[in-house]
Protein backbone atom coordinates (compact mmCIF):
# COMPACT_ATOMS: atom_id res chain seq x y z
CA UNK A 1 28.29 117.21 142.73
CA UNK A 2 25.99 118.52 145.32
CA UNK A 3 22.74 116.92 146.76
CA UNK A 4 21.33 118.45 149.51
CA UNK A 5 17.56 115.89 150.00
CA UNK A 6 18.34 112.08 150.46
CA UNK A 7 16.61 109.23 152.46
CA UNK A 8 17.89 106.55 153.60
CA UNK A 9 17.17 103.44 155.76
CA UNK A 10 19.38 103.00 159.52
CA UNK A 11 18.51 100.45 162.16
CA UNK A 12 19.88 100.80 165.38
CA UNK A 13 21.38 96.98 167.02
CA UNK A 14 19.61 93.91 168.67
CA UNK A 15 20.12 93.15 171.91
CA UNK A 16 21.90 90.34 173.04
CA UNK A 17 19.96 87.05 174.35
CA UNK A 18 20.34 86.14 177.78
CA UNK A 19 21.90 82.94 178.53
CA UNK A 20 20.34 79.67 180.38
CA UNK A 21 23.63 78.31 182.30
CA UNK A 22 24.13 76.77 185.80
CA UNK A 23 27.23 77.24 187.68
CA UNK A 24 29.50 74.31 187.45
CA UNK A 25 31.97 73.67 190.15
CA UNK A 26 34.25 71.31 191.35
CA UNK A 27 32.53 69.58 194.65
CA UNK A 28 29.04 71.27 194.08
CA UNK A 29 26.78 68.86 192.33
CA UNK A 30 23.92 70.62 191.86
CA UNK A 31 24.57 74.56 191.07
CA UNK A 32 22.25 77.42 190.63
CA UNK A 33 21.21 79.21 187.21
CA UNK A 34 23.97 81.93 186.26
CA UNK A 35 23.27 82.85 182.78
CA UNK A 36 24.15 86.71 182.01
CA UNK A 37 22.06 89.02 180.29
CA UNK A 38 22.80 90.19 176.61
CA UNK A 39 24.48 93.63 175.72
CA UNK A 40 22.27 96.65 174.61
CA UNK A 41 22.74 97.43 171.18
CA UNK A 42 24.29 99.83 169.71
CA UNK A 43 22.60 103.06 168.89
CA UNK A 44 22.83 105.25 165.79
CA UNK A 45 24.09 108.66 166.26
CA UNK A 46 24.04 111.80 163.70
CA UNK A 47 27.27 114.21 164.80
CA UNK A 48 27.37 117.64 162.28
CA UNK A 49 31.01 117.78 161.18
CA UNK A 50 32.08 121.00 159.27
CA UNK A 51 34.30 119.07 157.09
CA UNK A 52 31.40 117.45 155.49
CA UNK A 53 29.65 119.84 152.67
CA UNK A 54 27.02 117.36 151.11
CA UNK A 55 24.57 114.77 151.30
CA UNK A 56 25.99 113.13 148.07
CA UNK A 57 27.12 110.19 150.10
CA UNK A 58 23.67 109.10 151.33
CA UNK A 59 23.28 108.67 147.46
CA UNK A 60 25.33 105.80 147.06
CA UNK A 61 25.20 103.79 150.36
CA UNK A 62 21.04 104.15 151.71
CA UNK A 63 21.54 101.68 154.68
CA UNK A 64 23.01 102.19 158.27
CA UNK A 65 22.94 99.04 160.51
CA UNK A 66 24.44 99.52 164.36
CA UNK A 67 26.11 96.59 165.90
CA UNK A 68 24.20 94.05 167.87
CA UNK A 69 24.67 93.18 171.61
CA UNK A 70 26.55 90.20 172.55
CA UNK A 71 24.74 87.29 173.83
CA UNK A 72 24.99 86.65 177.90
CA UNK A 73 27.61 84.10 179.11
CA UNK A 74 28.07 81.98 182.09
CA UNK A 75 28.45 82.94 185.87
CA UNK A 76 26.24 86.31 185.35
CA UNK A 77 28.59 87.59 182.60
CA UNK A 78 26.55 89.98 180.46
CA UNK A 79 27.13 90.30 176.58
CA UNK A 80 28.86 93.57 175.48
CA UNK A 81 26.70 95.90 174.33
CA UNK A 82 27.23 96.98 170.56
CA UNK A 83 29.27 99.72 169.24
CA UNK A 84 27.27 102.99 168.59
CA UNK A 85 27.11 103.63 164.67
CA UNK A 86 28.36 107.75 164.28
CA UNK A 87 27.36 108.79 160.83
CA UNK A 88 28.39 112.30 159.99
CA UNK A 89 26.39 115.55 158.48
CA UNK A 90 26.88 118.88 157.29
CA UNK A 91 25.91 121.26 159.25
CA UNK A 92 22.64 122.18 158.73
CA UNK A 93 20.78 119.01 157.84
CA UNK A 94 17.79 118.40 159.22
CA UNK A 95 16.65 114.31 160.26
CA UNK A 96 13.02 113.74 159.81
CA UNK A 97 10.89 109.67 160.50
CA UNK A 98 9.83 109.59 156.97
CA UNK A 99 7.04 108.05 157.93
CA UNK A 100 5.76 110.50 160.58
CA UNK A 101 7.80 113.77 158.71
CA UNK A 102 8.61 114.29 162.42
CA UNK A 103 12.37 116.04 163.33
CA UNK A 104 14.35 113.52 165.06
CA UNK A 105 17.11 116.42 164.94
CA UNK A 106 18.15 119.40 163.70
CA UNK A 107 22.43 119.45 163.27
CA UNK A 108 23.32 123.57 163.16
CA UNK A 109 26.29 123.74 164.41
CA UNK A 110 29.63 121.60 163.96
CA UNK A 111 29.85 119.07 166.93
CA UNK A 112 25.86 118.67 167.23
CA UNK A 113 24.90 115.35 167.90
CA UNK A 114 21.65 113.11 168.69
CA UNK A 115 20.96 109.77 168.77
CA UNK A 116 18.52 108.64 165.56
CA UNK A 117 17.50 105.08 166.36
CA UNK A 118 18.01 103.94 169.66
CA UNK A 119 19.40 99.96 170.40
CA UNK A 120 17.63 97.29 171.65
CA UNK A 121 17.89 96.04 175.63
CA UNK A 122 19.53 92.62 176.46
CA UNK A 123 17.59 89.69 177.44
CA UNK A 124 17.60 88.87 180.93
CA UNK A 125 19.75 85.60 181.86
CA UNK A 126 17.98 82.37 183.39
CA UNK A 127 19.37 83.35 186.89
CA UNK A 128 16.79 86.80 186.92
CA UNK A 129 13.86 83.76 187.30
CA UNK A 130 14.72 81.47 189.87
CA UNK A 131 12.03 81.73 192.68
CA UNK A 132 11.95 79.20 195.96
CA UNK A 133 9.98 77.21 193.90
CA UNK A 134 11.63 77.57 190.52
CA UNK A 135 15.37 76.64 191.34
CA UNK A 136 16.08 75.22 187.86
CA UNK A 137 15.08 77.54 185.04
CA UNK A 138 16.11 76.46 181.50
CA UNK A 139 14.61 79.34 179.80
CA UNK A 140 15.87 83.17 179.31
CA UNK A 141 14.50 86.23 177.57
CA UNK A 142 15.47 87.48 174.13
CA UNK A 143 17.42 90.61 173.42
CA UNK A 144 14.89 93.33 172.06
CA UNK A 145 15.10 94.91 168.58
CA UNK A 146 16.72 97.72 168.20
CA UNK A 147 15.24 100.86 166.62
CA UNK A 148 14.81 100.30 162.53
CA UNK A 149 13.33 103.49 160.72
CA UNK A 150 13.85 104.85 157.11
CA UNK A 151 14.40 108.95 157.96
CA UNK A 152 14.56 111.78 155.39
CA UNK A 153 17.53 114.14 154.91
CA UNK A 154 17.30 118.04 154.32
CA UNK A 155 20.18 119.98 153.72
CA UNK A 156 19.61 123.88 154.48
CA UNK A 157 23.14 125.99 154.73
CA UNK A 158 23.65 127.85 157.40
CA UNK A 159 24.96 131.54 157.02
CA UNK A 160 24.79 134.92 157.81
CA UNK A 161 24.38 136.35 154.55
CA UNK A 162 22.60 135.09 151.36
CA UNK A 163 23.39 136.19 147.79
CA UNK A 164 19.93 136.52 146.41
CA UNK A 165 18.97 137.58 142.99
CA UNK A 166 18.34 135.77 139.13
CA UNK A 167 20.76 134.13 137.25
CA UNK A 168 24.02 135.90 135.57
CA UNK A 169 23.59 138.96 138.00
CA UNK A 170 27.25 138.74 139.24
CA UNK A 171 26.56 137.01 143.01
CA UNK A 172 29.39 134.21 142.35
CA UNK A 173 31.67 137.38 141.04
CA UNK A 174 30.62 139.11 144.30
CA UNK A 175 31.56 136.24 146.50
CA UNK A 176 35.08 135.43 144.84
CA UNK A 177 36.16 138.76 145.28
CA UNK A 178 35.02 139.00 149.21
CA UNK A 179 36.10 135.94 150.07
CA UNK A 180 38.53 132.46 149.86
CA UNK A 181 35.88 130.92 148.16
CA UNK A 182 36.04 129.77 144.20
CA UNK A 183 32.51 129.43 142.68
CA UNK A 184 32.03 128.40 139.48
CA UNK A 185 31.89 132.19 137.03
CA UNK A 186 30.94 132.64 133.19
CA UNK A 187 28.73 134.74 131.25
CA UNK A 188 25.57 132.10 131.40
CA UNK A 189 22.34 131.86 132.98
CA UNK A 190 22.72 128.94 135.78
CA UNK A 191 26.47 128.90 136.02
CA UNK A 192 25.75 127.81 139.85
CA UNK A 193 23.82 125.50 140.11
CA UNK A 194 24.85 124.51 143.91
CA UNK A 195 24.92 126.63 146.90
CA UNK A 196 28.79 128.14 147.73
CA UNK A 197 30.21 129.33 151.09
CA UNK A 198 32.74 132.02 151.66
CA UNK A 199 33.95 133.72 155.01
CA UNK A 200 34.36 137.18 154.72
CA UNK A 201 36.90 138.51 157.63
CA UNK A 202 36.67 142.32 158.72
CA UNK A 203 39.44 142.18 160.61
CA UNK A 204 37.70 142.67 164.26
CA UNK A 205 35.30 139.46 163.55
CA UNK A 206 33.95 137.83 160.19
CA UNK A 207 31.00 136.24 158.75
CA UNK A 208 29.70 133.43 156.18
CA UNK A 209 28.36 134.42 152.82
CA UNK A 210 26.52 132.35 150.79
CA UNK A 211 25.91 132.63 146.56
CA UNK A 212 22.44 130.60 146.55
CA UNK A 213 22.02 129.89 142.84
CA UNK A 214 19.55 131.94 140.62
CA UNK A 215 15.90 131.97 141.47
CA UNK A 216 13.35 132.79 138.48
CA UNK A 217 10.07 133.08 138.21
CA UNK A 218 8.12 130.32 139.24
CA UNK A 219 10.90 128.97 142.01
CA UNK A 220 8.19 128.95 144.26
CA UNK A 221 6.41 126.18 142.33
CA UNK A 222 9.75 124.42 141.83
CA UNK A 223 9.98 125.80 138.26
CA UNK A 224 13.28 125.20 137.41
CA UNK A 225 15.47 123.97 141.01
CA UNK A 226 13.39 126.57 142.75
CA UNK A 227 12.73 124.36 146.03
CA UNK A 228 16.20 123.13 146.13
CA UNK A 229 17.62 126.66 146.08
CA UNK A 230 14.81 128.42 148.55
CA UNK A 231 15.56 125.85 151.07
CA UNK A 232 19.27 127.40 151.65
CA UNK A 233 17.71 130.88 151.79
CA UNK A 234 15.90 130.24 154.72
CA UNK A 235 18.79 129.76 157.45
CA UNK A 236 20.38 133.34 156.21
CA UNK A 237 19.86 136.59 158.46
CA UNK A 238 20.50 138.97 155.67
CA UNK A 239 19.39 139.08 151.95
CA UNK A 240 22.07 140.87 149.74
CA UNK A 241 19.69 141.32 146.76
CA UNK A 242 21.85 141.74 143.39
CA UNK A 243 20.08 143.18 140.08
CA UNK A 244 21.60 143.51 136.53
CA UNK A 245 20.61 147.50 136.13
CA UNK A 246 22.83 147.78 133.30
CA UNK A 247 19.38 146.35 130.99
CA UNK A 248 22.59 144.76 129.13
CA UNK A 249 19.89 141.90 128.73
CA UNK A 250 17.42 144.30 128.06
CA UNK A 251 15.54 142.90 131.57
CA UNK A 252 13.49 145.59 133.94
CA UNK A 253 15.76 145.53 136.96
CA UNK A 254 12.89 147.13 139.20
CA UNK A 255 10.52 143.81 137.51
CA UNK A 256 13.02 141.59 138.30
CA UNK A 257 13.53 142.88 142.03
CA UNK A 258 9.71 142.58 142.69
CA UNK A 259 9.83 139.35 140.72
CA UNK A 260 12.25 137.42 143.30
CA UNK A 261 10.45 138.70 146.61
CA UNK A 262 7.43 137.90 145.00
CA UNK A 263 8.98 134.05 144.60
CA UNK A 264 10.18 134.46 148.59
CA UNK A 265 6.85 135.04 149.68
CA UNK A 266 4.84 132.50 147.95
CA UNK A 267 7.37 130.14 148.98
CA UNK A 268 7.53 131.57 152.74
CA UNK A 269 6.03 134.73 154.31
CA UNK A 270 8.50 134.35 156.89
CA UNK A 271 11.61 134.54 154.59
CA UNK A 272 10.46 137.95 152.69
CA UNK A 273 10.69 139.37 156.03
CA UNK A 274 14.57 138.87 156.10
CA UNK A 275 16.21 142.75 155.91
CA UNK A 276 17.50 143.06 152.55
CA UNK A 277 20.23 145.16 150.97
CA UNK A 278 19.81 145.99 147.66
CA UNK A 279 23.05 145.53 145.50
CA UNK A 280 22.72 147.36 142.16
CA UNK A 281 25.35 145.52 140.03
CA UNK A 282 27.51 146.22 136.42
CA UNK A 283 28.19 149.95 136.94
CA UNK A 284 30.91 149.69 135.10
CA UNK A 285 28.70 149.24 131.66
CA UNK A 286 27.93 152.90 130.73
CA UNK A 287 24.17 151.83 130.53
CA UNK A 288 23.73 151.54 134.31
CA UNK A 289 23.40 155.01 135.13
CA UNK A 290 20.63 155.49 132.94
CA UNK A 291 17.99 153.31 134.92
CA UNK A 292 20.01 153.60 138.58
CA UNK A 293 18.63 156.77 140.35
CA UNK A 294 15.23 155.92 139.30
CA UNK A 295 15.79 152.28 140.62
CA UNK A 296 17.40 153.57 143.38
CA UNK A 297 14.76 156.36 144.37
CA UNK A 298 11.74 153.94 144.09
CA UNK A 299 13.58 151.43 146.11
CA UNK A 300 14.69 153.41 148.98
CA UNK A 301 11.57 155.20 148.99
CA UNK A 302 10.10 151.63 149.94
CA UNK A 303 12.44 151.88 153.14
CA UNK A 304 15.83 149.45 151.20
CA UNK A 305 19.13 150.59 151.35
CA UNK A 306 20.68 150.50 147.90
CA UNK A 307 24.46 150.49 146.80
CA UNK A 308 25.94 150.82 143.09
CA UNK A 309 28.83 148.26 142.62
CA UNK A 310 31.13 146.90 139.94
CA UNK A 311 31.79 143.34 140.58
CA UNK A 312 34.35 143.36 137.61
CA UNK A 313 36.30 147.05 139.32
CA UNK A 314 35.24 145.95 142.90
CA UNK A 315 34.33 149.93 143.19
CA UNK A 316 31.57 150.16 145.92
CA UNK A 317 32.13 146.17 147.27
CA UNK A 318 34.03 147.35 150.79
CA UNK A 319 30.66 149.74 150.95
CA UNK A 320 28.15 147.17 150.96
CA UNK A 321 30.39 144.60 153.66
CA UNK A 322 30.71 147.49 155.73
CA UNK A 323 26.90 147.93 155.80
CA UNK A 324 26.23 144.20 156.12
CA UNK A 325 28.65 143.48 158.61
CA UNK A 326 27.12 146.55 160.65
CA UNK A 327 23.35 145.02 160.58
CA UNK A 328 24.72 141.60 161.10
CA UNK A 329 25.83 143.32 164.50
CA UNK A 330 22.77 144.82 165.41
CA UNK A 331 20.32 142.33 164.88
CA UNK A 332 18.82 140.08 167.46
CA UNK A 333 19.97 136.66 167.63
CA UNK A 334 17.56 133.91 165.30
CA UNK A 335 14.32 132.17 167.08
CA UNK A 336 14.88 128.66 167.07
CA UNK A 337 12.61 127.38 164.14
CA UNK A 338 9.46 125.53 165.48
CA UNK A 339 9.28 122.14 164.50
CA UNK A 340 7.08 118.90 165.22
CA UNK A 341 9.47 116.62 167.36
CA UNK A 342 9.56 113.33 167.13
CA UNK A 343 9.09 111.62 170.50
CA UNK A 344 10.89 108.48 171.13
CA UNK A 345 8.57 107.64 174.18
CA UNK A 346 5.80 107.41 171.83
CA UNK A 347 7.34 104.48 169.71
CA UNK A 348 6.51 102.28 172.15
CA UNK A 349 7.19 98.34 171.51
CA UNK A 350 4.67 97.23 169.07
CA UNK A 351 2.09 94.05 169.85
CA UNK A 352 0.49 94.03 166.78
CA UNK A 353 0.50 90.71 164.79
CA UNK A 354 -0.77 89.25 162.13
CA UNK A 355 -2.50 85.70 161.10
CA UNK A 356 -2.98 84.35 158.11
CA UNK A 357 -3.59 81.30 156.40
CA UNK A 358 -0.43 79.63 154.08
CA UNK A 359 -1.10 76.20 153.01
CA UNK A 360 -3.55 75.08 155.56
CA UNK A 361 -0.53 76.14 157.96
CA UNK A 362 -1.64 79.41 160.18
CA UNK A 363 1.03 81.65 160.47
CA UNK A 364 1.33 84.53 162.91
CA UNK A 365 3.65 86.91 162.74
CA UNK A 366 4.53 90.27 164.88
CA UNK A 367 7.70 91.87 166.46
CA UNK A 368 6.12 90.47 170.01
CA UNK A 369 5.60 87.32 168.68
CA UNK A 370 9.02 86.90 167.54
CA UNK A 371 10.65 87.99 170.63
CA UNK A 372 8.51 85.20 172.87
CA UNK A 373 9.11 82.55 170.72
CA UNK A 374 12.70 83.11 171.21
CA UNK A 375 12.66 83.92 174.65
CA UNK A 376 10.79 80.25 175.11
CA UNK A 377 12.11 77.08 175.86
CA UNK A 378 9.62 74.64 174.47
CA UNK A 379 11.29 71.59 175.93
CA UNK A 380 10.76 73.31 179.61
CA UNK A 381 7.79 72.78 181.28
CA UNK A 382 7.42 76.26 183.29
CA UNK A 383 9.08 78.46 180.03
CA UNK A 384 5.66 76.44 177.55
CA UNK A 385 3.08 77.23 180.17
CA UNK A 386 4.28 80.99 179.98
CA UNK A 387 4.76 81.02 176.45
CA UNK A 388 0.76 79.84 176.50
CA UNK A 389 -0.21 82.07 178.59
CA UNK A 390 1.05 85.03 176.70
CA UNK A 391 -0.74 83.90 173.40
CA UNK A 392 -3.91 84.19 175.16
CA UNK A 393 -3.04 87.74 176.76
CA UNK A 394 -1.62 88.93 173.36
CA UNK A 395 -5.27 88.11 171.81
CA UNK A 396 -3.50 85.25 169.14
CA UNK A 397 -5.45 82.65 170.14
CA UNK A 398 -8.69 84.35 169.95
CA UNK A 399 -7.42 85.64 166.48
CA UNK A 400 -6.36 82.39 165.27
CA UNK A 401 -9.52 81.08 165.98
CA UNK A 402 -11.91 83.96 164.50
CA UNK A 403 -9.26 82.91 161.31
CA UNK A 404 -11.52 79.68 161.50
CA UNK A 405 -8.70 77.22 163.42
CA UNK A 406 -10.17 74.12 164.40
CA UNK A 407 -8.92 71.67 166.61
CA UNK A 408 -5.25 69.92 165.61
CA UNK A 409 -4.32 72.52 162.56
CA UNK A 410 -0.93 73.15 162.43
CA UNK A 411 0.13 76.87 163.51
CA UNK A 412 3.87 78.60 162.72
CA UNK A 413 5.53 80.85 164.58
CA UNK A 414 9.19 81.79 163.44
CA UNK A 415 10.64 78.32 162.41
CA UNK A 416 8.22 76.82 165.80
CA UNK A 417 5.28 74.41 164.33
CA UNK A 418 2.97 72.90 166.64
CA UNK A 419 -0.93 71.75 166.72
CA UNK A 420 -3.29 73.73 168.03
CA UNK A 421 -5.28 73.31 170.86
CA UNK A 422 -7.55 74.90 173.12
């Protein structure tokens, strides 16, 4: 099977929690705070591997979760920081935030990597707060979140040279024969109905060929799998453009030609522009000669090169590599595509929250919120009047009181309940 869209949830590790410790020694009755801070979490990181064809995977398993940090220790020992999660792609697929549709990263070649969701910092230990006139702190901060996202996967092969053309035309024929690669071949409309590869070696160099399955009319629209097979079009530098001109189906060859690059440029003006060869296929049927100069003449008089093969005799196949491999040459290397990039800088850490009323209890919830309440030691006297303080910069307790709080109602915070009061 072959799947080349998929989406699918990853979250990147917490941080570890810094630790409240004091140094205990032998002797020393009284020693300072020495709690460690917490290890970074792990990241998630896409790597392109070439040994990896498909997306089918991402199918079965939708969720990625990096290791967390380990929590600080005693005498300044810091957690370890997670383990990086490496999840591996074809080559070719393109990451996107699904909720933004902005490219975290586009994997080309084999070896590519990036980092998708990024992990969360440690807490700081107790001993980051001691001050002249704090000597004794019993509270820490709390490891941060790590990056959570669902992102969108997009498969688009990447080769040199598209087969392009409808169904049963002879384009999985043409790759067997020019190449190690064994596509699916029989005398049906949609025998492929997933993209194949093939290298093609001309002895001083080589390059990849692709069989994209047939496009019809209406691919454009997505009639039949048009979007999933115009995707893989779009990475190719050169269109071989196959057409039946035998009419053994009784089809216009010259309708059918104008038919499929009328498909390309609905679906992108940009991909019609690709230089095409024109492969004039089944010249081995006596009918073809009857409709090939005329095809041929109108075509080339529209500035195409065309060439008369036999995929079943191979005659005229070396012709049309030789020509191929000789543009491939001469053309200018690919633009990069332009994309909208997802900037990590602009996630920045989130202080919304909400409050709402559960049972006469008010409940406030939000990433922030979380992280101070367990970054607070509500049994210290210093770590409360902080934790205060912050509910009145964060705008909570003006929030919980345009929720219509009075005076002793019972507020929750993340398994904290206390009364409020102003």
């Amino acid at each position: 099977m072959f799947k080349d869209t998929s989406t699918i949830f990853i979250q990147a590790g917490n941080g570890g929690n810094g630790a409240v410790t004091f140094h205990r020694e032998k002797y020393v009755a009284a020693g300072g705070p020495d709690g460690g801070d917490g290890g970074k979490g792990g990241n998630v990181v896409a790597v392109a591997d070439k040994n990896v064809s498909t997306l089918l995977d991402f199918k079965y398993k939708k969720k990625y979760i990096a290791e967390n940090g380990g929590n600080g220790m005693d005498s300044r020992r810091s957690g370890k920081n997670g383990e990086d999660l490496v999840i591996k792609f074809p080559c070719g697929t393109i990451i996107r935030d699904a909720e933004s549709g902005k490219v975290i990263c586009d994997l080309k070649k084999d070896g590519d990597s990036a980092i998708i969701a990024r992990g969360g910092s440690g807490g700081w230990g107790n001993s980051h707060f001691a001050t002249s006139t704090r000597q004794t702190p019993k509270f820490a901060k709390a490891g941060l979140k790590g990056d959570a996202r669902d992102v969108t996967l997009e498969l688009k092969l990447i080769a040199d040279v598209g087969l392009l053309g409808f169904p049963n035309v002879g384009k999985s024929t043409f790759l067997s024969i020019v190449s190690d690669a064994k596509p699916k071949i029989a005398n049906y409309h949609f025998t492929t109905l997933q993209p194949n590869l093939g290298v093609v070696n001309m002895g001083d160099g080589s390059f990849v060929i692709a069989d994209i399955p047939g496009i019809i009319e209406g691919a454009s629209e997505g009639v039949g799998l048009g979007h999933d097979f115009l995707r893989h079009v779009e990475r190719t530098r050169v269109l071989l453009h196959f057409v039946d001109v035998s009419g053994c189906e009784a089809r216009n060859p010259l309708e059918d030609f104008d038919t499929i690059n009328t498909e390309l440029e609905k679906y992108s003006p940009k991909l019609a522009e690709k230089p095409q060869i024109v492969v004039a296929n089944k010249m081995d049927i006596p009918t073809f000669f009857d409709n090939f100069e005329a095809f041929k003449n109108e075509l080339e008089g529209r500035g195409y090169k065309v060439f008369g093969i036999s995929g079943a005799t191979k005659q005229g196949v070396t012709e049309v590599l030789n020509y191929a491999y000789e543009m491939l040459s001469n053309l200018p290397a690919e633009e990069e595509e332009e994309y909208e990039y997802f900037d990590f800088e602009e996630v920045k850490r989130d202080d919304s929250f909400e409050v709402f009323v559960d049972n006469g209890v008010y409940v406030v919830e939000g990433d922030r919120i979380e992280n101070l309440v367990n970054s607070t030691n509500f049994d210290d006297y210093e770590s409360l009047q902080f934790f205060q303080r912050m509910l009145r910069k964060l705008g909570v307790i003006s929030e919980l009181e345009k929720a219509g709080i009075n005076e002793g109602d019972p507020v929750y915070m993340y398994g904290v309940e206390f009364d409020f009061v102003k």
